[in-house]
Protein backbone atom coordinates (compact mmCIF):
# COMPACT_ATOMS: atom_id res chain seq x y z
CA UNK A 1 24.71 -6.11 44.43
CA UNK A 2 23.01 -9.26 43.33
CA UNK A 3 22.85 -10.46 39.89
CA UNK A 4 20.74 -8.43 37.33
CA UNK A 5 17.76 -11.07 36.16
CA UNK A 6 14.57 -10.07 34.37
CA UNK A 7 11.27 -11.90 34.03
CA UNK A 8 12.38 -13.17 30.65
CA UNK A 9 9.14 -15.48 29.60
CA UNK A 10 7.21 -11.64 30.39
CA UNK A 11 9.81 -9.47 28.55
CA UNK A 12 9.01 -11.78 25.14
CA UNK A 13 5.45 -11.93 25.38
CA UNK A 14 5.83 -8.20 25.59
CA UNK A 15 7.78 -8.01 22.53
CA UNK A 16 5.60 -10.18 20.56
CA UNK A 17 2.85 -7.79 21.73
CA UNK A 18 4.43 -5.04 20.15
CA UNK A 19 5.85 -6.75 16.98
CA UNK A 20 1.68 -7.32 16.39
CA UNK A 21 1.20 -3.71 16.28
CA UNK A 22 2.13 -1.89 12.97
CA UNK A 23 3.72 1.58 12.65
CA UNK A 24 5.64 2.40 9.73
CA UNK A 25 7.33 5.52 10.04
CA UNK A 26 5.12 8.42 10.33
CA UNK A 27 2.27 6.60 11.66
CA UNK A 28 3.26 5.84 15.18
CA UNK A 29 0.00 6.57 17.02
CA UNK A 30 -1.01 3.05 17.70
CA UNK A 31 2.10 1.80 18.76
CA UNK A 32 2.76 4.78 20.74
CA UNK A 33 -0.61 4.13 22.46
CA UNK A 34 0.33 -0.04 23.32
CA UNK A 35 3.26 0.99 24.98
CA UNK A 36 1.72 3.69 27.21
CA UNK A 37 -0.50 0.58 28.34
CA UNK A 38 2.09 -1.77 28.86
CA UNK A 39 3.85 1.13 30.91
CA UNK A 40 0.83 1.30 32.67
CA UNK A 41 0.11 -2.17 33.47
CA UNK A 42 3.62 -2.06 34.68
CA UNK A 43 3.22 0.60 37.54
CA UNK A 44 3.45 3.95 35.81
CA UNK A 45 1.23 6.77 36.05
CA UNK A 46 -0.58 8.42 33.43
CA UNK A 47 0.84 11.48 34.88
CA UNK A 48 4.48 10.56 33.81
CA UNK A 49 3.92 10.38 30.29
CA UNK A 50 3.04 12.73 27.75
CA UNK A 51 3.70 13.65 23.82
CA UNK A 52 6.22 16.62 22.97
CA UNK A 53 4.85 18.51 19.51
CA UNK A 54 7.98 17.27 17.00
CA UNK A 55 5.63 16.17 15.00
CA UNK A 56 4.46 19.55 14.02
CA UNK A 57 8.05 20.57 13.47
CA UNK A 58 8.50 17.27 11.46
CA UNK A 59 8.39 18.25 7.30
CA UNK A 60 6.46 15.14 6.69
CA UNK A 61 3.29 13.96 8.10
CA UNK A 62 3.81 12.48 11.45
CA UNK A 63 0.50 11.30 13.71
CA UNK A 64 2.13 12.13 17.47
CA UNK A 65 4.97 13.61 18.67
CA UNK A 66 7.98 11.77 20.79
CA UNK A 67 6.37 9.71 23.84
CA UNK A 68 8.92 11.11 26.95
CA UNK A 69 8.33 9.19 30.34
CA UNK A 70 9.77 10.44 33.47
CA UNK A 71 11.02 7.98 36.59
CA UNK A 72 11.61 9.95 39.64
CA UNK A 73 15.02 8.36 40.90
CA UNK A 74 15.84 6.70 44.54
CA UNK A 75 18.77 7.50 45.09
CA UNK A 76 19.67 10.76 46.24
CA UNK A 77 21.94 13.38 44.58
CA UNK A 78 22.12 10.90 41.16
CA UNK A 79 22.31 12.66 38.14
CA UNK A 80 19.53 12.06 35.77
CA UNK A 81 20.09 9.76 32.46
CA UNK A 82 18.15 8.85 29.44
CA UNK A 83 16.87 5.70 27.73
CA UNK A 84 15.28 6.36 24.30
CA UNK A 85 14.35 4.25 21.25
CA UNK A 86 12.47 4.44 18.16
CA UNK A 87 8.32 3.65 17.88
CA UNK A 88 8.41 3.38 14.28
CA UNK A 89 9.64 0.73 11.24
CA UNK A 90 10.22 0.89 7.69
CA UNK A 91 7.43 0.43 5.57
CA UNK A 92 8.60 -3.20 4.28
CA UNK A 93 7.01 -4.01 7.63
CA UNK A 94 3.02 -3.65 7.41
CA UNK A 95 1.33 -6.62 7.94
CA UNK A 96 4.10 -8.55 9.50
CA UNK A 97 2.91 -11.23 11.71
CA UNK A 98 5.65 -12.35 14.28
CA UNK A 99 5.63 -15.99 15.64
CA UNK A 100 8.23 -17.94 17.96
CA UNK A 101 10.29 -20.81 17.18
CA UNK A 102 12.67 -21.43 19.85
CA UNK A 103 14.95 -18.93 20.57
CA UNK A 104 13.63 -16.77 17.62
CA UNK A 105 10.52 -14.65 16.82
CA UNK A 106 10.31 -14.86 12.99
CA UNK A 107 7.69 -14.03 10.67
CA UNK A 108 4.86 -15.71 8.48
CA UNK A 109 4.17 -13.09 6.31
CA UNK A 110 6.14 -12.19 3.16
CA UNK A 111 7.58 -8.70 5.03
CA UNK A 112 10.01 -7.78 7.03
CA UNK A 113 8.88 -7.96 11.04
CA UNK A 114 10.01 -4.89 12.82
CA UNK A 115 12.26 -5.74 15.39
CA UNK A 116 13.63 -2.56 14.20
CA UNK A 117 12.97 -1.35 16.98
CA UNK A 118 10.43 -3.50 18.53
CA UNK A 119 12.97 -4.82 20.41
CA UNK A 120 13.87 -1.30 22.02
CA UNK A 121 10.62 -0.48 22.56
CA UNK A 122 10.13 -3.77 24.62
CA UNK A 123 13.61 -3.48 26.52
CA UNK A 124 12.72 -0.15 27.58
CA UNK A 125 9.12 -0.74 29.28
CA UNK A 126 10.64 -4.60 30.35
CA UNK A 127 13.36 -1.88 32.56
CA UNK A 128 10.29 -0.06 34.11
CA UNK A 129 8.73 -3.41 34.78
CA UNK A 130 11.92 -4.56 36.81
CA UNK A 131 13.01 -1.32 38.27
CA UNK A 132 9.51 -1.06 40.31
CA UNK A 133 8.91 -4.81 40.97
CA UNK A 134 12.16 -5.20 42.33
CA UNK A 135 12.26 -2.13 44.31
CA UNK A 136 16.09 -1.82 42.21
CA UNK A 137 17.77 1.69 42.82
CA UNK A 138 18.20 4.10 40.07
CA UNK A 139 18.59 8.01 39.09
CA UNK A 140 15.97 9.62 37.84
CA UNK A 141 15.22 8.21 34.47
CA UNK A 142 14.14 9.98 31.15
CA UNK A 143 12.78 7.84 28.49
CA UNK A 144 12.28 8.65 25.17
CA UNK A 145 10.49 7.26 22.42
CA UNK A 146 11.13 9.12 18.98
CA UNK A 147 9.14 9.03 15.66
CA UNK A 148 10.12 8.61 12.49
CA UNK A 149 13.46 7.53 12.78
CA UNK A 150 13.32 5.48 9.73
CA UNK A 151 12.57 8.41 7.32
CA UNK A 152 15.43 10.78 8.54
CA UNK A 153 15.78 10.55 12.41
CA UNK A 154 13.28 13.57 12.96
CA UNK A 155 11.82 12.83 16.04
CA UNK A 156 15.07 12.93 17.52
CA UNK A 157 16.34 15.72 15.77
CA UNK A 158 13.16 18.07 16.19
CA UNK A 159 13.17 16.92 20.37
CA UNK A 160 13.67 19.94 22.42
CA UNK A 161 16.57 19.18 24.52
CA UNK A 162 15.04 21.17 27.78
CA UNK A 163 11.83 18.19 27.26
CA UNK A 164 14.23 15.94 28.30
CA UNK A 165 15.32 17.48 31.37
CA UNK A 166 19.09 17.64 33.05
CA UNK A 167 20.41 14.79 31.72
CA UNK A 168 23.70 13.80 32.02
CA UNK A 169 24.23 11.00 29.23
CA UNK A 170 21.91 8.57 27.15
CA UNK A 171 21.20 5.08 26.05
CA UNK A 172 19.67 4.32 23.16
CA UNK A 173 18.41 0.42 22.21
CA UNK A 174 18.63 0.21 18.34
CA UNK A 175 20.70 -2.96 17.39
CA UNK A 176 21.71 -6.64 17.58
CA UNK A 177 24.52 -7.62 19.76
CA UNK A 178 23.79 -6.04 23.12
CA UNK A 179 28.08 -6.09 24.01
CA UNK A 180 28.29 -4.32 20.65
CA UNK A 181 28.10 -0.42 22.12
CA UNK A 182 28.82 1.68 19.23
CA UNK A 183 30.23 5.18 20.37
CA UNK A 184 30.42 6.90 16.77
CA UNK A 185 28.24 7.14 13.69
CA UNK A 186 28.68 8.37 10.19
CA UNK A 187 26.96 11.69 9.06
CA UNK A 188 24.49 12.35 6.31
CA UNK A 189 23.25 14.90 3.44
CA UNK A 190 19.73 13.87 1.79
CA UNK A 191 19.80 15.94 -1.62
CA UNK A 192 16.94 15.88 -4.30
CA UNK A 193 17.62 17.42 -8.32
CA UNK A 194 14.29 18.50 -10.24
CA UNK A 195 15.22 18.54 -13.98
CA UNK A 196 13.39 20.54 -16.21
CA UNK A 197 13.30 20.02 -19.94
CA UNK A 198 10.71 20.42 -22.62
CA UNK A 199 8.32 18.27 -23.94
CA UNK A 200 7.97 17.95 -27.89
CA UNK A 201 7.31 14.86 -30.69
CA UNK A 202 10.21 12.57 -30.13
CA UNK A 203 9.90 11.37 -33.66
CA UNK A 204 8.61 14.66 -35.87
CA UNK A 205 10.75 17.31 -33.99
CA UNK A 206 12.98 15.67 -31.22
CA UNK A 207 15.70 18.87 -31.59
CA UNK A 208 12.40 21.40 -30.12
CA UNK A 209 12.34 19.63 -27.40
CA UNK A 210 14.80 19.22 -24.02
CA UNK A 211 15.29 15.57 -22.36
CA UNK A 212 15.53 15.82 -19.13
CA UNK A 213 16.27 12.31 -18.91
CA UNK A 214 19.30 13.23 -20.66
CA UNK A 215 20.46 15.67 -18.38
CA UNK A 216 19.79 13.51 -15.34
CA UNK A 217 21.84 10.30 -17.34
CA UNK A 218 24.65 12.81 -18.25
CA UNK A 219 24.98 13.84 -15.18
CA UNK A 220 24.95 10.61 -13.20
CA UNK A 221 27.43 9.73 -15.96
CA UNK A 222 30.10 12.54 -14.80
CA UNK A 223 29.50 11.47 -11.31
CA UNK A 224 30.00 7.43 -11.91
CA UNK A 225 33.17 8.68 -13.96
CA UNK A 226 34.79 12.02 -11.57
CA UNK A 227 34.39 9.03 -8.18
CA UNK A 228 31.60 11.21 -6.58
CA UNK A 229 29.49 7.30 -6.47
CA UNK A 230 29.14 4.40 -4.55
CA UNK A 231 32.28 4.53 -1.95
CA UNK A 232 33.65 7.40 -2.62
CA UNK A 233 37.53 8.14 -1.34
CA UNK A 234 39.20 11.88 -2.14
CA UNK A 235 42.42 12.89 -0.87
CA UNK A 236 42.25 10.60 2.04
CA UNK A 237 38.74 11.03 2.67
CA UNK A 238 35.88 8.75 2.89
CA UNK A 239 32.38 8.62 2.52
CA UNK A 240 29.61 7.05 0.03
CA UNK A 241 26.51 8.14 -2.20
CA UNK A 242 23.57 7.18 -3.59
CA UNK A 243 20.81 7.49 -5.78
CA UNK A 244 17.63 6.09 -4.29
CA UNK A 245 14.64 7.50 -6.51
CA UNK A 246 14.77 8.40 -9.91
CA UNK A 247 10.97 9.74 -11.57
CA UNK A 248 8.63 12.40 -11.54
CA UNK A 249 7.28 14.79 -8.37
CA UNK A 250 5.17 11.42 -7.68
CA UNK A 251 7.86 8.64 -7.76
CA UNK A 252 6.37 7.37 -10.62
CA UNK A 253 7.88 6.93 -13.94
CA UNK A 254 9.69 9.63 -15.22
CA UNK A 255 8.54 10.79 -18.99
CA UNK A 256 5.25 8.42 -19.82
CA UNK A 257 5.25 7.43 -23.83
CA UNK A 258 8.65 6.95 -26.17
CA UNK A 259 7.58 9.29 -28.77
CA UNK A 260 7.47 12.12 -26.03
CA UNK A 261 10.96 13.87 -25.07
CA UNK A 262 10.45 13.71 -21.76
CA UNK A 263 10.11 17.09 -20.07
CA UNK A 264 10.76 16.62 -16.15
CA UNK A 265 12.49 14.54 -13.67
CA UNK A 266 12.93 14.10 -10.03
CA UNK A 267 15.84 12.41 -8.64
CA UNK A 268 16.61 11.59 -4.77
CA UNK A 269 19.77 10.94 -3.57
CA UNK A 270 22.38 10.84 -0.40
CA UNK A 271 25.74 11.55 0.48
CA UNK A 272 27.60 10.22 3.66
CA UNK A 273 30.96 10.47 5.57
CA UNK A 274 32.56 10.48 9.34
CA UNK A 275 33.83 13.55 7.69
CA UNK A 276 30.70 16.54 8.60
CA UNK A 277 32.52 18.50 5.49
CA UNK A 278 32.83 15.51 3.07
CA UNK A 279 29.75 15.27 3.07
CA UNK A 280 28.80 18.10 2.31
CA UNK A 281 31.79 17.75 -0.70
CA UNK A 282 29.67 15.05 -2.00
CA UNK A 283 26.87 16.59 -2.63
CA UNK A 284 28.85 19.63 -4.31
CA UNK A 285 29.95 17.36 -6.63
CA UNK A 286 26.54 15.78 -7.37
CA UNK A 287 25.06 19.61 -7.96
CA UNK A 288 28.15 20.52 -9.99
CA UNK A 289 27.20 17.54 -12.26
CA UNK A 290 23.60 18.25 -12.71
CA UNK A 291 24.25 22.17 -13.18
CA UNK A 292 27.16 21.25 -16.07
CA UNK A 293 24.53 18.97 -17.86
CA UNK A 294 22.06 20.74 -18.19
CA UNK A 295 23.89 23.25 -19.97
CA UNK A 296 24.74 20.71 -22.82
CA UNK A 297 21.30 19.38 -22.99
CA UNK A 298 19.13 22.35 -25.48
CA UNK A 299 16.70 22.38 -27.90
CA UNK A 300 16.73 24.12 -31.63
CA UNK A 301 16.90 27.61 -30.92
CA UNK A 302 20.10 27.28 -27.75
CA UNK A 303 17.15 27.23 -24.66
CA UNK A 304 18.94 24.88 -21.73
CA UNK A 305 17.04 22.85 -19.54
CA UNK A 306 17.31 23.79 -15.70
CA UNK A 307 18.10 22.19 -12.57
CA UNK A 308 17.01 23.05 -8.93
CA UNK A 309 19.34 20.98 -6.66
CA UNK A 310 18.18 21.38 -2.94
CA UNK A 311 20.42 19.19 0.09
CA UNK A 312 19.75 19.41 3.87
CA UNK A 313 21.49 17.91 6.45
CA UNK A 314 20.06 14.53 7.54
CA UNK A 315 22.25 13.95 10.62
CA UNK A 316 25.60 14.88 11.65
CA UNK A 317 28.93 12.53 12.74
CA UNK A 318 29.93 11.89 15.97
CA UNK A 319 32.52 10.16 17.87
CA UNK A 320 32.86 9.31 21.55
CA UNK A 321 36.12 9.08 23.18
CA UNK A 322 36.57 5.84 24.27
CA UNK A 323 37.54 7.25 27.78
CA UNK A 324 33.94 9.20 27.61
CA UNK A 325 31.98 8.60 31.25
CA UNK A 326 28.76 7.10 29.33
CA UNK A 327 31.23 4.82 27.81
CA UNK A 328 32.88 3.70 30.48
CA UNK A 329 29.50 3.16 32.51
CA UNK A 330 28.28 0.87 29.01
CA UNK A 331 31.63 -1.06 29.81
CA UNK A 332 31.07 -1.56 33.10
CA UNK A 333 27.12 -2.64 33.25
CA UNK A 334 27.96 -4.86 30.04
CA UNK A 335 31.06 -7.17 32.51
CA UNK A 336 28.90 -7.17 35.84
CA UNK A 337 26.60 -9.23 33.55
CA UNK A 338 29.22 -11.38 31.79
CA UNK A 339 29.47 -9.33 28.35
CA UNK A 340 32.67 -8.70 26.67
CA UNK A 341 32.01 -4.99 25.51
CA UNK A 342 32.96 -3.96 21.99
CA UNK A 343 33.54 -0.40 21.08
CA UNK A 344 32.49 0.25 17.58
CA UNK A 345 31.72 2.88 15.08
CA UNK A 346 28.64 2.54 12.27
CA UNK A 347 28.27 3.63 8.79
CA UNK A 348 24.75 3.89 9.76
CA UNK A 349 22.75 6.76 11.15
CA UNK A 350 21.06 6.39 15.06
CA UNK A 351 19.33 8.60 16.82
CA UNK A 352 22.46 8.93 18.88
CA UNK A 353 23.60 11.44 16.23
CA UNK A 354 20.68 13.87 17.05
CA UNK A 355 21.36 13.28 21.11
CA UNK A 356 25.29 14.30 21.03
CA UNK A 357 24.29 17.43 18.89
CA UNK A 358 21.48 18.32 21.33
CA UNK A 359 24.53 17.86 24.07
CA UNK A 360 23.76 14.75 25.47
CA UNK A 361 26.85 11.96 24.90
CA UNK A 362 25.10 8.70 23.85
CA UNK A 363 25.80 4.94 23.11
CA UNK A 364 23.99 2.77 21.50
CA UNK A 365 23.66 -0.87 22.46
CA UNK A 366 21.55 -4.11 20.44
CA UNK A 367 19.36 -5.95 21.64
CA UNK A 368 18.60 -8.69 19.48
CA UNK A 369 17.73 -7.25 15.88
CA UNK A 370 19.26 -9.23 12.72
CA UNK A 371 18.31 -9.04 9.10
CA UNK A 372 17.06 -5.91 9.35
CA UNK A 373 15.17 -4.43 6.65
CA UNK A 374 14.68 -7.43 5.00
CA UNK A 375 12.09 -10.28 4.84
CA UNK A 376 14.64 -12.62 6.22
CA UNK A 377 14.37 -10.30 9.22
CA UNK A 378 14.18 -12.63 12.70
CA UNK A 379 14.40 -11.52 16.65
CA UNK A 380 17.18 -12.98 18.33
CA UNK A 381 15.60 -13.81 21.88
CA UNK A 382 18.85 -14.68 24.00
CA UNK A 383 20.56 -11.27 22.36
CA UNK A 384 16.76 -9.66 22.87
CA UNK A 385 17.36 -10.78 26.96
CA UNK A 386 20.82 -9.72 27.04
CA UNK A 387 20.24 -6.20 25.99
CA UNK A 388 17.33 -5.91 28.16
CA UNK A 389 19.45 -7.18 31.45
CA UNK A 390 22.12 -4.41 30.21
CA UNK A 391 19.81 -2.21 30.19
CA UNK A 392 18.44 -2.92 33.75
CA UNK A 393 22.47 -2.67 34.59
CA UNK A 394 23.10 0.68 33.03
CA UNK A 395 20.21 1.83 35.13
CA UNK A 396 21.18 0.88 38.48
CA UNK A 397 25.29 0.91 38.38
């Protein structure tokens, strides 16, 4: 077989194309509908794409569903596979405005610039563009392109499985290093508190009234102090927690004047381990907190405040083993093209979790993402090429 190559100076014109279009997470219309062009303009008919309805399934507002593209395979008896990614990025990324300087596409704007996961979007149509014009043979191919995984991986949790069709392992694009192929991530509970006290004159009659504030710093206090925060280790078990929002139903400040006991707050928080039961261990011990404070927290006459702690699973663990056919094919594609392949497991959540749950064993490989998140954020192009020639290798080994 002869070397993989790609049409690099067209694979990063295609990526800056897509870094120019915005979608946070949630509203992934526009971007959904540049890369149905690009597919296009590419070779692939209209009739090969279309939108599941995830979206409606989704409990937040979501503009479109998952984009799924189908590639009818040439070779014969090949089992069909899957290439996904996700459309969206976080919100730090609105009005990013990519540039290139050399081997980088960085940004001029004071935001982060979305190669979270521009980068997958543009390996994945750049592995159309050089399966049909180089004639390359493949299996049939299933792509996916999932929404909102920022906010909670839904679109690739709420994806039917049967939309997908028989296949027999996955790929997904959503990293740097494209030799990094990471066969395990970490599982995750998303848990919110409501707190609610009662309001009265913080300086004429502070005992009639019920801080909720109170409850919610007690509480966090017992946490901090029992081990339940931050990395959290238990009898030989690991995970970590957070607390990410603390305020009213709105996000915005919780209580609004200091001579007002403040009556109500909303706290958000997560819990995480390898460990599916951990986890949910962690949040136990969060809710235990919160329930035990609120009993000490009262007002004159012996009235409590109350707490309604809610969790729900964000996404479960997984781990590969190492001997695991997808892995081995990663492996292999990653050497024919002069990669050394490293096996590695994440702290983070990928859509990957959602794929081995629906059935589907999945790896997930970089392609040129660093400082993600952040303003600092920059495109590696040589990493960006790399994962888009391993992806052109995973598709015709």
């Amino acid at each position: 077989m002869p070397p993989i190559s790609i049409d690099a100076p067209v694979a990063i014109q295609r990526l800056m194309r897509f870094l120019s279009i915005e979608g946070i997470t949630g509203q992934e219309a526009a971007i959904a509908k540049e890369i149905q062009a690009a597919l296009k303009e590419a070779g692939v008919p209209s009739a090969a794409m279309r939108f599941d309805d995830a979206n409606t399934r989704i409990p937040a507002p979501t503009q479109t569903g998952n984009l799924i593209v189908n590639l009818p395979g040439t070779r014969k008896d090949a089992k069909p596979i899957l290439f996904m990614t996700h459309m969206d990025t976080v919100p730090l990324c609105a009005g990013a405005k990519p540039v290139r300087a050399a081997n980088r596409i960085t940004n001029t704007a004071n935001t982060a610039l979305g190669g979270d996961n521009r980068t997958g979007c543009a390996a994945l149509v750049t592995l159309v563009a050089e399966l049909i014009r180089q004639k390359l043979p493949h299996p049939p191919i299933t792509m996916l392109f999932t929404v909102r995984e920022e906010s909670g991986l839904f679109g690739a949790k709420h994806v039917n499985p049967a939309d997908l069709g028989d296949v027999s392992m996955g790929f997904n694009i959503d990293g740097r290093a494209a030799a990094d192929i990471t066969i395990g991530a970490i599982g995750a509970d998303r848990w919110e508190v409501n707190i609610q006290g009662k309001a009265s004159h913080a300086g004429v009659y502070p005992e009639h009234g019920i801080s909720a504030t109170m409850v919610a710093s007690l509480a966090l206090a017992d946490v901090f102090e029992e081990g339940w925060f931050g990395k959290v280790v238990k009898n030989g078990k690991e995970g970590t927690s957070n607390v990410g929002q603390y305020g009213d139903a709105e996000g915005k400040s919780a209580g609004n004047a200091t001579n007002v006991v403040t009556d109500f707050v909303h706290i958000k928080g997560e819990s995480r381990s390898h460990d599916a039961k951990f986890v949910r261990e962690i949040s136990a011990a969060f809710k235990r907190a919160f329930d035990t404070a609120a009993k000490k927290v009262k007002d004159h006459r012996g009235k409590p405040a109350k707490v309604q702690f809610v969790s729900r699973l964000d996404y479960v663990p997984f781990r590969l083993p190492d001997d695991a056919p997808v892995v081995k094919r990663a492996q292999l594609a990653a050497k024919s093209i002069k990669l050394k392949p490293t096996l590695r497991v994440t702290n983070g959540g990928l859509d990957a979790n959602w794929m081995v749950k629906h059935g589907i064993p999945t790896i997930t490989i970089g392609a040129g993402q660093n400082e993600i998140h952040t303003v600092k954020e920059y495109v590696d192009l040589k990493e960006f090429e790399a994962g888009c020639r391993l992806a052109v290798a995973l598709a015709t080994s």
